[in-house]
Protein backbone atom coordinates (compact mmCIF):
# COMPACT_ATOMS: atom_id res chain seq x y z
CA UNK A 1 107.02 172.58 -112.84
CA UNK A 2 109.09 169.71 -113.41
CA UNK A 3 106.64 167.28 -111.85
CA UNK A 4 104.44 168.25 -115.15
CA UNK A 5 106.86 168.26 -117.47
CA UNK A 6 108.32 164.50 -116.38
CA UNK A 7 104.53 163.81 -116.30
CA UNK A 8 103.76 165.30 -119.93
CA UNK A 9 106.96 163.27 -121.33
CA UNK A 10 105.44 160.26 -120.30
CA UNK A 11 101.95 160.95 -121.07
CA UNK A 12 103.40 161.21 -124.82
CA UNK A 13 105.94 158.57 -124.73
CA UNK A 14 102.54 156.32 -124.01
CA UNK A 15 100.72 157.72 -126.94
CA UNK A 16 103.81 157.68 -129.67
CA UNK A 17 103.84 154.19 -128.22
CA UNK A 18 100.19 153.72 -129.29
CA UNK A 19 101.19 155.23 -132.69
CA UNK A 20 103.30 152.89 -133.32
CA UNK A 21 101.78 150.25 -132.41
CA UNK A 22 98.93 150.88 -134.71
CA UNK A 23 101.05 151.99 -137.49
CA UNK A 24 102.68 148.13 -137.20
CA UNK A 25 99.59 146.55 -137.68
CA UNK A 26 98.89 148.05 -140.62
CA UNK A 27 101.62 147.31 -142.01
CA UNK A 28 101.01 144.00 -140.50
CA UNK A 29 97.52 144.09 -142.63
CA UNK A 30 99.27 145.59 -146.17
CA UNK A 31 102.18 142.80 -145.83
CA UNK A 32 99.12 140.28 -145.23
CA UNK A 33 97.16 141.73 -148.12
CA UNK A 34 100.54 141.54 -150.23
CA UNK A 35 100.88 137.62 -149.56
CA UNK A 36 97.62 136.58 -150.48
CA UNK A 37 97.77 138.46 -153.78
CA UNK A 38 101.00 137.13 -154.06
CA UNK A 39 99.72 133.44 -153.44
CA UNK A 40 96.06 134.03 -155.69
CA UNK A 41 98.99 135.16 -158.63
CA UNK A 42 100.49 131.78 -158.04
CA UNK A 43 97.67 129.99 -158.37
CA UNK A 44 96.40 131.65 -161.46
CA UNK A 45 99.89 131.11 -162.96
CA UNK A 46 100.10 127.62 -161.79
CA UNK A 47 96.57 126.49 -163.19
CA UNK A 48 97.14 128.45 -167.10
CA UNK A 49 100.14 125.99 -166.96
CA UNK A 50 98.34 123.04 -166.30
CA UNK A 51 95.46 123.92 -167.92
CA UNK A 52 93.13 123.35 -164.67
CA UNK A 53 91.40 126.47 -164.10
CA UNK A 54 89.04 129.07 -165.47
CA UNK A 55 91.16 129.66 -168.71
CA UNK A 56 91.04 126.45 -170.66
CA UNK A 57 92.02 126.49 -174.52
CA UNK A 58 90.61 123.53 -176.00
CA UNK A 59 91.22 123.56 -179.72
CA UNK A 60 90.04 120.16 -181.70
């Protein structure tokens, strides 16, 4: 009885393991995905203040 109960412990200590594992790259991906908007946002910002991009205003 105790030989299955040490052996169930570890059986789930190896899949909370897994868990979390997969829930950090995840949130490895989301962080990722936050950057790059982050970074696109800059760029967008950074070319309506020096007029180089897709929104020009040319008024003459």
């Amino acid at each position: 009885m105790e030989v299955s109960s040490s052996l169930q412990s570890s059986t789930t200590g190896v899949g909370q393991t897994d868990i979390l594992k997969k829930a950090q790259e995840v949130q490895n991906q989301q962080i990722q995905k936050i950057v790059e908007s982050a970074q696109e946002q800059s760029k967008e910002v950074t070319a309506q203040k020096t007029g180089v991009g897709g929104n020009l205003n040319i008024t003459g």
